[in-house]
C-alpha atoms as a PDB file:
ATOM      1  CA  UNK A   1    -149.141 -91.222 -15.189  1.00  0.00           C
ATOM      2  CA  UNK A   2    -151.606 -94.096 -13.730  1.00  0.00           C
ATOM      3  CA  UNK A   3    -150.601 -97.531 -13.748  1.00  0.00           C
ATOM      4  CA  UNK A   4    -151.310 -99.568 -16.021  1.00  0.00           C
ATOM      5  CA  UNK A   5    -152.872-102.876 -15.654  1.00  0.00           C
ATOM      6  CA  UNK A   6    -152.985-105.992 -18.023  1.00  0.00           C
ATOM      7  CA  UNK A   7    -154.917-109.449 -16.602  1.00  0.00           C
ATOM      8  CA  UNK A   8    -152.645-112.526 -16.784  1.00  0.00           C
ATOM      9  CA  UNK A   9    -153.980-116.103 -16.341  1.00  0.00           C
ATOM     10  CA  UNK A  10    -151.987-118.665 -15.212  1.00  0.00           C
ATOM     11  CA  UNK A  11    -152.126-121.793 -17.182  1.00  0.00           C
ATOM     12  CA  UNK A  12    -150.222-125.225 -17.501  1.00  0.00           C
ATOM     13  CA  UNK A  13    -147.667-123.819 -20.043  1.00  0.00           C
ATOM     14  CA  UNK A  14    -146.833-121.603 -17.197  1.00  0.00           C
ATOM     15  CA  UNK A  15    -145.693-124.205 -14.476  1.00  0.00           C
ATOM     16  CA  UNK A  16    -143.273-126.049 -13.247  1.00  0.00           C
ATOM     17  CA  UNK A  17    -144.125-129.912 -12.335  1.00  0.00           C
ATOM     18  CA  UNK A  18    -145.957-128.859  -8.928  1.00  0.00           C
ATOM     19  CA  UNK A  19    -148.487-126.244 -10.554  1.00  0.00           C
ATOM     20  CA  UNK A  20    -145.783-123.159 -10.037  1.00  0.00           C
ATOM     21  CA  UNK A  21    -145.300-120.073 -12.106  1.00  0.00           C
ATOM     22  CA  UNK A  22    -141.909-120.931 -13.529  1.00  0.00           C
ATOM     23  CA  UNK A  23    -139.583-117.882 -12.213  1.00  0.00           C
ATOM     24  CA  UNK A  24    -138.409-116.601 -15.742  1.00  0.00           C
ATOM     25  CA  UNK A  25    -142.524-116.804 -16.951  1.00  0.00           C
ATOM     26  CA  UNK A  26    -142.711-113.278 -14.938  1.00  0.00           C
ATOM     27  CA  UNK A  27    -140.959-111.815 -17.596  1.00  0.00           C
ATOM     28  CA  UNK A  28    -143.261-113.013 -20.558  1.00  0.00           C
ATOM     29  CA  UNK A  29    -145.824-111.558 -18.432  1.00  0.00           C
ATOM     30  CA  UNK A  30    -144.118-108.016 -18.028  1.00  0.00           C
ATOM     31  CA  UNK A  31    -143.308-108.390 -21.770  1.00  0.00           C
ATOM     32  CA  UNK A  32    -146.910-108.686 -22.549  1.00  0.00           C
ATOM     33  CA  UNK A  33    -148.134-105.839 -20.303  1.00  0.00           C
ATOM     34  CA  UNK A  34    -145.711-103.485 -21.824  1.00  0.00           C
ATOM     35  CA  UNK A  35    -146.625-104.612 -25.337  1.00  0.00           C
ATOM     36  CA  UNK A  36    -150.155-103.673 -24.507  1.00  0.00           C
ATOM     37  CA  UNK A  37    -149.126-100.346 -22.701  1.00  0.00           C
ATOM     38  CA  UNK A  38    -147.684 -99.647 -26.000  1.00  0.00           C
ATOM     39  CA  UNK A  39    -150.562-100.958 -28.486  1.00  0.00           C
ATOM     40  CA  UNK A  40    -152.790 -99.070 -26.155  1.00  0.00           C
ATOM     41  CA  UNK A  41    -150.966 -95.616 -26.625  1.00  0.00           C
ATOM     42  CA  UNK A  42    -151.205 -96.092 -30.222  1.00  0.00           C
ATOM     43  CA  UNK A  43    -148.433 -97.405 -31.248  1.00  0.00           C
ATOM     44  CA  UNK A  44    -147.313-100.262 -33.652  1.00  0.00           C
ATOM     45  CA  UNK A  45    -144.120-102.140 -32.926  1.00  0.00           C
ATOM     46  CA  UNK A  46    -143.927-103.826 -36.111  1.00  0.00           C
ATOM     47  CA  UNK A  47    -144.785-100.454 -38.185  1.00  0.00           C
ATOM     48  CA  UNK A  48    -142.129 -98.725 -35.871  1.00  0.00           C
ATOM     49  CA  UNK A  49    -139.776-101.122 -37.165  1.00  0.00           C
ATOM     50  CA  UNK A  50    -139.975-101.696 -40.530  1.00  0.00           C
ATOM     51  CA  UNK A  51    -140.925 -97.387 -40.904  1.00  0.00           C
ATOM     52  CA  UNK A  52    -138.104 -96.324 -38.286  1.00  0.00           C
ATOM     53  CA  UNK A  53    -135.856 -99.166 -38.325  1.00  0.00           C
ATOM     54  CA  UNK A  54    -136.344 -98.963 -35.007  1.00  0.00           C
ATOM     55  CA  UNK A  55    -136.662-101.610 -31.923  1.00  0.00           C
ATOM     56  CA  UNK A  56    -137.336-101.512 -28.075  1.00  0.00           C
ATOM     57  CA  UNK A  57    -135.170-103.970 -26.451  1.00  0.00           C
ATOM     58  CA  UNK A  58    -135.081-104.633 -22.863  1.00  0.00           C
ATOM     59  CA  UNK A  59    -131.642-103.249 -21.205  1.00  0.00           C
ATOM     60  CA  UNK A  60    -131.971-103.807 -17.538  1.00  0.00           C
ATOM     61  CA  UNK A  61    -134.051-106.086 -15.614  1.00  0.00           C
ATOM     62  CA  UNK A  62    -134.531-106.849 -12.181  1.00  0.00           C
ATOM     63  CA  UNK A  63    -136.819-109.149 -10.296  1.00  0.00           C
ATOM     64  CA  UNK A  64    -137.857-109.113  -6.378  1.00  0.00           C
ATOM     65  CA  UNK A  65    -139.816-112.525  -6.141  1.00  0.00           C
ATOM     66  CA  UNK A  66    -142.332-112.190  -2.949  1.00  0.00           C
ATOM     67  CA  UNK A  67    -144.734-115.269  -3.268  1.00  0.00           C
ATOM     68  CA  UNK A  68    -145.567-118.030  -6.067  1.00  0.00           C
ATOM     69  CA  UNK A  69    -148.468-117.743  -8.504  1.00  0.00           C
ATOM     70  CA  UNK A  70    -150.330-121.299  -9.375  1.00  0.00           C
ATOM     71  CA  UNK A  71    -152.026-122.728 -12.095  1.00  0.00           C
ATOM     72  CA  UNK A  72    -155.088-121.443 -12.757  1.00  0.00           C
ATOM     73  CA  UNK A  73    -154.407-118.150 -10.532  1.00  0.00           C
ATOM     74  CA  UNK A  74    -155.923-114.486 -11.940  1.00  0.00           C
ATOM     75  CA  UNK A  75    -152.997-112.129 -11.514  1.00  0.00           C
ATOM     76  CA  UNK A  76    -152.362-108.294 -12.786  1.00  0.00           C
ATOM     77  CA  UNK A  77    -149.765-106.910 -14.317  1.00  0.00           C
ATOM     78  CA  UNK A  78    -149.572-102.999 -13.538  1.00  0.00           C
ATOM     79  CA  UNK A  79    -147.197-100.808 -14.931  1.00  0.00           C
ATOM     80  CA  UNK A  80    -145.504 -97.320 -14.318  1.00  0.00           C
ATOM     81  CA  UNK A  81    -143.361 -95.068 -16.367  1.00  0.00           C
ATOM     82  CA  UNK A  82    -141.018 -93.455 -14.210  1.00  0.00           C
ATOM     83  CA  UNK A  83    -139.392 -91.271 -16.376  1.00  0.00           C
ATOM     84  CA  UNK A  84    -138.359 -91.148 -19.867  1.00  0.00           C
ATOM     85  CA  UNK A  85    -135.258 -89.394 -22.075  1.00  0.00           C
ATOM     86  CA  UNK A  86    -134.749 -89.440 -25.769  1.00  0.00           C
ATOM     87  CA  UNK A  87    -132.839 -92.641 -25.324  1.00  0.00           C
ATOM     88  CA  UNK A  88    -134.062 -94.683 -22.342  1.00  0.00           C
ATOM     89  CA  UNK A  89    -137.532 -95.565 -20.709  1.00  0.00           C
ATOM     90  CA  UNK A  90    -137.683 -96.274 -17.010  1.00  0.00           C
ATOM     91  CA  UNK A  91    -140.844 -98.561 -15.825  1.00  0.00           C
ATOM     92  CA  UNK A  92    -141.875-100.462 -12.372  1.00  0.00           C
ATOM     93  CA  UNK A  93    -144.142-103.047 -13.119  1.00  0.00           C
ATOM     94  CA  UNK A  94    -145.994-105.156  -9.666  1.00  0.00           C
ATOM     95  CA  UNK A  95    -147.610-108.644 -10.418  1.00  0.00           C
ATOM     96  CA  UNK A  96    -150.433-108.828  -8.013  1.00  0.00           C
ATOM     97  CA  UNK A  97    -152.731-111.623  -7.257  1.00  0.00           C
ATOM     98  CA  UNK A  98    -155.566-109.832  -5.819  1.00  0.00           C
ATOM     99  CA  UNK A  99    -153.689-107.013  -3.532  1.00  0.00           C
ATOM    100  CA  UNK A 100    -151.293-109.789  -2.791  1.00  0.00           C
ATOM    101  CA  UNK A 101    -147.667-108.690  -4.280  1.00  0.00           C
ATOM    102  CA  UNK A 102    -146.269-111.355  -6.221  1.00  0.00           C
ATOM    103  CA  UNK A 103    -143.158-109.782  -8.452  1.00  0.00           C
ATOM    104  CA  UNK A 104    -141.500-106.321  -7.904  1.00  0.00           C
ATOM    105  CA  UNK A 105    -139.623-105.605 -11.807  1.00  0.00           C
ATOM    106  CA  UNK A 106    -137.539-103.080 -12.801  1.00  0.00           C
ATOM    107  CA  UNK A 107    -137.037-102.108 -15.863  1.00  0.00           C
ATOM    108  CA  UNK A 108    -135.200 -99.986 -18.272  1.00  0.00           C
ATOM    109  CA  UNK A 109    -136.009-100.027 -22.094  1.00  0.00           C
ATOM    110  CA  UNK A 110    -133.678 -98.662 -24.890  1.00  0.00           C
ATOM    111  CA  UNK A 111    -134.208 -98.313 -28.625  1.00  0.00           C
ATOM    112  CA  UNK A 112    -131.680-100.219 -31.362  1.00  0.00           C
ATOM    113  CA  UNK A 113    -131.159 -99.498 -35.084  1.00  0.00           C
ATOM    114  CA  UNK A 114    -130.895-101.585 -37.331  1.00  0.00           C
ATOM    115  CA  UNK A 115    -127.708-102.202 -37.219  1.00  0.00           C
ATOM    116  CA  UNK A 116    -128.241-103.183 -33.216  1.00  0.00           C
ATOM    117  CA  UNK A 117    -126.489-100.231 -32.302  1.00  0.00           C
ATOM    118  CA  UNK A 118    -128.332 -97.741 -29.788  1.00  0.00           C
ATOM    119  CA  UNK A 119    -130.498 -94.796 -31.237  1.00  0.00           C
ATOM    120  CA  UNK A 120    -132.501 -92.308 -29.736  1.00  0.00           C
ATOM    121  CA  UNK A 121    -136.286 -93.372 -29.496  1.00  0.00           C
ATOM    122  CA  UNK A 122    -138.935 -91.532 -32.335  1.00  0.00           C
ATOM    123  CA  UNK A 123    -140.648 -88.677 -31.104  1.00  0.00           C
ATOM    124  CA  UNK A 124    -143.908 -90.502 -31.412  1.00  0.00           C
ATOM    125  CA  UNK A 125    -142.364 -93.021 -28.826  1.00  0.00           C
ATOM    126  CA  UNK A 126    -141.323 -90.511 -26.448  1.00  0.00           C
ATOM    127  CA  UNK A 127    -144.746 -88.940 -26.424  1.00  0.00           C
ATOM    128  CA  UNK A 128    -146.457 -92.098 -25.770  1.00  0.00           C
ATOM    129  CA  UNK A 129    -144.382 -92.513 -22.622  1.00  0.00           C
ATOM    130  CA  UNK A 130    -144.201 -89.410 -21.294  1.00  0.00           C
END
């Protein structure tokens, strides 16, 4: 599969004091560019949900901070699938600013019932990511 990228623009909101991405702001950008990946592969979250009882929570996360992003800054999110099994999804995602590396994330996704107990992901899920 071919990354995936999703534009991010740094605004105030984003900052600390001195015009700094805040470090845990990284992950609200991930979030978003897997939402999209998602959205973009046809599927509906919400729908999912309320038809499947079915959620995709983060499990694992892991972030390798290189350099700081500033206000105002135009950065990328890109995102790859690295593999994928009925139950979990494996992605690296880069945040670039330019060809600059920013953020190195890991990430592993899993699917919840409702009850919050793990379940296997829908079929339709699976395809999407594979």
């Amino acid at each position: 599969m071919s990354e995936h990228h999703f534009p991010v623009r740094v605004y105030w909101e984003d900052t600390d004091a001195g015009g700094v991405v805040y470090y845990a702001n990284y992950l609200k950008f991930a979030e978003r560019a897997r939402t999209e990946l998602v959205r973009e592969r046809g599927l509906d979250q919400r729908a999912m949900a309320e038809r499947d009882g079915v959620w995709i929570v983060v499990r694992r996360a892991s972030l390798d901070y290189r350099a700081s992003a500033r206000l105002g800054d135009e950065l990328t999110v890109a995102t790859e699938i690295l593999n994928t099994s009925g139950a979990r999804v494996r992605l690296a995602q880069h945040v670039r600013r330019g060809e600059e590396l920013l953020v190195e994330i890991g990430c592993e996704l899993a699917a919840i019932g409702r009850d919050g107990r793990p379940v296997r992901f829908p079929p339709a899920l699976v395809a999407a990511f594979a």
